[in-house]
C-alpha atoms as a PDB file:
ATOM      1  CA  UNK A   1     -84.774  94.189  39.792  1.00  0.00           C
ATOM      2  CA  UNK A   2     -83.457  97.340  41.332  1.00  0.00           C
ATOM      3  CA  UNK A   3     -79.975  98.244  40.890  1.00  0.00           C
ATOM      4  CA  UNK A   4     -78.432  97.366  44.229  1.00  0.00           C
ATOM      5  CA  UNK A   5     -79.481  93.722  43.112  1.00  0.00           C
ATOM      6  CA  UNK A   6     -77.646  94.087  40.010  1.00  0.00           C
ATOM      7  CA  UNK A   7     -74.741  95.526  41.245  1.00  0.00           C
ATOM      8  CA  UNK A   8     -74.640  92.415  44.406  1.00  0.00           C
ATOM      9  CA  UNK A   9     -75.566  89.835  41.333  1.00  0.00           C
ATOM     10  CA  UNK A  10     -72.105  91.022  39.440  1.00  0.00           C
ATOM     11  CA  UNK A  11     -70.148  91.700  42.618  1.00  0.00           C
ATOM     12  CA  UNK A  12     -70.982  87.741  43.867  1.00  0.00           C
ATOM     13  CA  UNK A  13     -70.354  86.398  40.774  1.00  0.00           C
ATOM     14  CA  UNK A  14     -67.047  87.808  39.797  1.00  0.00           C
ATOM     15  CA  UNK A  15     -66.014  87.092  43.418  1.00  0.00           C
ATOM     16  CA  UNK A  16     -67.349  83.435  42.624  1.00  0.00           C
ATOM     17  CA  UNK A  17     -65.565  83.349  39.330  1.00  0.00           C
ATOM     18  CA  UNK A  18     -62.825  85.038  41.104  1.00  0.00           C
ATOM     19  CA  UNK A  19     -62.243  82.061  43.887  1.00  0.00           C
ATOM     20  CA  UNK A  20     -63.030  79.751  40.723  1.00  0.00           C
ATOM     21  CA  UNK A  21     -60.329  81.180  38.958  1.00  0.00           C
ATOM     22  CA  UNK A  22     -57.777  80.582  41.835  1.00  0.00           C
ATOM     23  CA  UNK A  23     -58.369  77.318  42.625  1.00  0.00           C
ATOM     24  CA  UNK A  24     -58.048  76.234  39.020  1.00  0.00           C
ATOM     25  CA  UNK A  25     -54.601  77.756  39.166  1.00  0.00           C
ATOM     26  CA  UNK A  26     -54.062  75.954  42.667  1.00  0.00           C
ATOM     27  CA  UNK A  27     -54.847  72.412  40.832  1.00  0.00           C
ATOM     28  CA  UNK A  28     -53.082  73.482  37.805  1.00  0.00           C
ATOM     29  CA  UNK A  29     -49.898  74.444  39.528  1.00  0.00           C
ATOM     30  CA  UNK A  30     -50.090  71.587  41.451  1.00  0.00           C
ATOM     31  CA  UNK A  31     -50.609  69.558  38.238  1.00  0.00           C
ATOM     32  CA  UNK A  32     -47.559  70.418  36.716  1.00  0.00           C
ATOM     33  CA  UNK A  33     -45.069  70.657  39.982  1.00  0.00           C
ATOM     34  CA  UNK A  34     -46.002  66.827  40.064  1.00  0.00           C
ATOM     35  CA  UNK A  35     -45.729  66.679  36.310  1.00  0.00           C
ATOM     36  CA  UNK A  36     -41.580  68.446  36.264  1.00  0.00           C
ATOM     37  CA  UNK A  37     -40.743  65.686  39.364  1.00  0.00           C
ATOM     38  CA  UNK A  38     -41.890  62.822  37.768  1.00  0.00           C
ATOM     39  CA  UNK A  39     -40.126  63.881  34.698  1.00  0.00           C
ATOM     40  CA  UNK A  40     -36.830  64.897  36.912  1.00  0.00           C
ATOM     41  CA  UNK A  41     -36.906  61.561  38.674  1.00  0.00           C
ATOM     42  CA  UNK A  42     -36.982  59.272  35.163  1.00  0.00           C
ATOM     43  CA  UNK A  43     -40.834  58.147  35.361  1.00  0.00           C
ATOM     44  CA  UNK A  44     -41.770  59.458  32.333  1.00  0.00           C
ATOM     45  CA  UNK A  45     -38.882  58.650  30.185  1.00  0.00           C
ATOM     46  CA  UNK A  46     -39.280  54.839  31.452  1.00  0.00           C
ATOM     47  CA  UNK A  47     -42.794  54.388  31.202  1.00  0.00           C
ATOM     48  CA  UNK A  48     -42.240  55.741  27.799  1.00  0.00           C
ATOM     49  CA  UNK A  49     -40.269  53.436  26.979  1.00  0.00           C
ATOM     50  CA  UNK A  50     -41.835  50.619  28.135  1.00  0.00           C
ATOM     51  CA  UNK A  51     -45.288  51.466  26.469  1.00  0.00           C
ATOM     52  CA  UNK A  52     -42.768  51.656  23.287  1.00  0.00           C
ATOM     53  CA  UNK A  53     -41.800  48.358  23.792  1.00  0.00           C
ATOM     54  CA  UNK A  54     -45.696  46.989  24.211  1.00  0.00           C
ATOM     55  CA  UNK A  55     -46.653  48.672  21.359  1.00  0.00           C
ATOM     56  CA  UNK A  56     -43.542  47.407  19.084  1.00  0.00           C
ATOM     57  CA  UNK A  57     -44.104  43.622  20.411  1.00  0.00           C
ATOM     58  CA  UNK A  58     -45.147  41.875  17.639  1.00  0.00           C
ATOM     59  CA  UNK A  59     -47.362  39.297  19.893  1.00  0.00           C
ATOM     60  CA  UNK A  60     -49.062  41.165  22.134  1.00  0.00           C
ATOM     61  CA  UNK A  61     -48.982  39.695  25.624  1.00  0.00           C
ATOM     62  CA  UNK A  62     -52.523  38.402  27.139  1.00  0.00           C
ATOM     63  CA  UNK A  63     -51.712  40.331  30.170  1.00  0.00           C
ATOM     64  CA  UNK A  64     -50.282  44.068  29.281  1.00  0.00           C
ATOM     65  CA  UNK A  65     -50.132  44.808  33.086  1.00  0.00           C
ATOM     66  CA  UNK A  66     -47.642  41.748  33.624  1.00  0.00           C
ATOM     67  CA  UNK A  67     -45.619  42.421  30.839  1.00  0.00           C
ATOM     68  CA  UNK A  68     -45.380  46.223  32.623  1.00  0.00           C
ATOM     69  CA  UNK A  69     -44.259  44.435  35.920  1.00  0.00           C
ATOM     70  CA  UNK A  70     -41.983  42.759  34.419  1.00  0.00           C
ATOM     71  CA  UNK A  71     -40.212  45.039  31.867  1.00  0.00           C
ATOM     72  CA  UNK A  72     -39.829  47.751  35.112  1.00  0.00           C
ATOM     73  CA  UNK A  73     -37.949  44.684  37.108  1.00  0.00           C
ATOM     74  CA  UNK A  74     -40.898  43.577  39.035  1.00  0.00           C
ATOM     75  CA  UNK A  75     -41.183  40.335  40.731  1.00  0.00           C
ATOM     76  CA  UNK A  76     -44.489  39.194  39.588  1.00  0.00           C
ATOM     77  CA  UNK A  77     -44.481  34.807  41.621  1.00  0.00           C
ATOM     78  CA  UNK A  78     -43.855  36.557  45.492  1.00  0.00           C
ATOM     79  CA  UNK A  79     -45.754  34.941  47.992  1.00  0.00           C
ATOM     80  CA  UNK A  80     -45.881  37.810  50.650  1.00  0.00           C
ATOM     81  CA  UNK A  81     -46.710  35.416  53.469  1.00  0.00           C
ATOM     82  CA  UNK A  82     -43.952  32.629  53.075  1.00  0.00           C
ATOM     83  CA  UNK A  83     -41.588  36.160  52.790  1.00  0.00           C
ATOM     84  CA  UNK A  84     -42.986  37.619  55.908  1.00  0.00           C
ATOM     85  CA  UNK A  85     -42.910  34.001  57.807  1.00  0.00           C
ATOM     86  CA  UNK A  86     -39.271  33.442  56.884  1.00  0.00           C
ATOM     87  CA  UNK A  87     -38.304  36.961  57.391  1.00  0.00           C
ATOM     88  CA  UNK A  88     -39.648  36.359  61.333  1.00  0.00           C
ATOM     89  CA  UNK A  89     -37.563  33.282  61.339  1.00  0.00           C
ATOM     90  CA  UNK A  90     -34.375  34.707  60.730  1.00  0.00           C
ATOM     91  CA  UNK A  91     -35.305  37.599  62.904  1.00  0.00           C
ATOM     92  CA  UNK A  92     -35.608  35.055  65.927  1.00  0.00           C
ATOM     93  CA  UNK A  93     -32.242  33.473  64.658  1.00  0.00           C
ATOM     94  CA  UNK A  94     -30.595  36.872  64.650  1.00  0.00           C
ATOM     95  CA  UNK A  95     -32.031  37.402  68.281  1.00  0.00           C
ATOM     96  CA  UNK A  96     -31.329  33.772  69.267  1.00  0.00           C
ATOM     97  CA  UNK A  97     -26.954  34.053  68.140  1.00  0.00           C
ATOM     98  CA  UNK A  98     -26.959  37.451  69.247  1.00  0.00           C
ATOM     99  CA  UNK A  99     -28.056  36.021  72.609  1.00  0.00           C
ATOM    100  CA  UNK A 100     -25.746  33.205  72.360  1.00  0.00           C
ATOM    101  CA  UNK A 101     -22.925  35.381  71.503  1.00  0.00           C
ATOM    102  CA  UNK A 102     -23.283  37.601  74.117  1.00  0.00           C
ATOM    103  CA  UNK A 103     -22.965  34.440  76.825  1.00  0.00           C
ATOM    104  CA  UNK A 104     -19.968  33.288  75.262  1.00  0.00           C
ATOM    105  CA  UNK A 105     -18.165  36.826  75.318  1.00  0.00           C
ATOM    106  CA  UNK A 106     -18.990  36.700  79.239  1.00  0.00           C
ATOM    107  CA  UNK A 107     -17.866  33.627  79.846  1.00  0.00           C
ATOM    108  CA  UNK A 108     -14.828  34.489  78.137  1.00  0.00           C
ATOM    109  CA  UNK A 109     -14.084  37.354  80.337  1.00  0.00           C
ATOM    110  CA  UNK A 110     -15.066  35.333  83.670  1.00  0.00           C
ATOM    111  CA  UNK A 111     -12.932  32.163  83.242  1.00  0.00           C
ATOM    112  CA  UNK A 112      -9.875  31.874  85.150  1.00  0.00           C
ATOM    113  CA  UNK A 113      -6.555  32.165  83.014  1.00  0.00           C
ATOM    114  CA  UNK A 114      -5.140  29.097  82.722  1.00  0.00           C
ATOM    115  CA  UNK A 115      -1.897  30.143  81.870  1.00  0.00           C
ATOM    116  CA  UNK A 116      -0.521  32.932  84.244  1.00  0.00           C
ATOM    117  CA  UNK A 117       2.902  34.907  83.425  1.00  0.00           C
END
């Protein structure tokens, strides 16, 4: 191996280890930006708590994700369809008396007054 091999060999690799090196960082950094805002916005200190509370139940539940759900305030019997179906309902309603409201108001305004001074 002569020594301009050498040399390249070492050169390439600390410029490997090099770009290595900085994208660790990258990821790290990144790690622990994501780690300070979940910690500002409450996550950890809840989930904290609530794996507290799982582990200090005395019967633990069958399902530990459900008991999660639940302790956090989550609805776990929704039926996203009947939701979605009776939020289109009263969307049409809305429509519909807005509609109906709007005629009224102009017929208001259009009808003779009875009652002149």
């Amino acid at each position: 191996m002569c020594i301009r091999d050498r040399y390249q060999r070492r050169v390439h690799g600390e410029r490997k280890f090099k770009i290595a090196t900085m994208s660790f960082q990258t990821v790290e950094s990144k790690k622990e930006e994501f780690r300070k805002y979940l910690e500002r916005s409450g996550v950890i200190d809840q989930l904290t708590r609530v794996l507290v509370t799982l582990y200090e139940e005395p019967e633990k539940p069958q399902n530990a994700i459900e008991f999660l759900k639940k302790y956090l305030g989550s609805p776990t019997d929704i039926d996203v369809e009947t939701m979605k179906i009776e939020y289109d309902r009263l969307r049409d309603e809305n429509t519909r008396l807005r509609r109906q409201e709007e005629a009224v108001s102009y017929t208001h305004l259009t009808l003779p007054t009875i009652y002149s001074v």
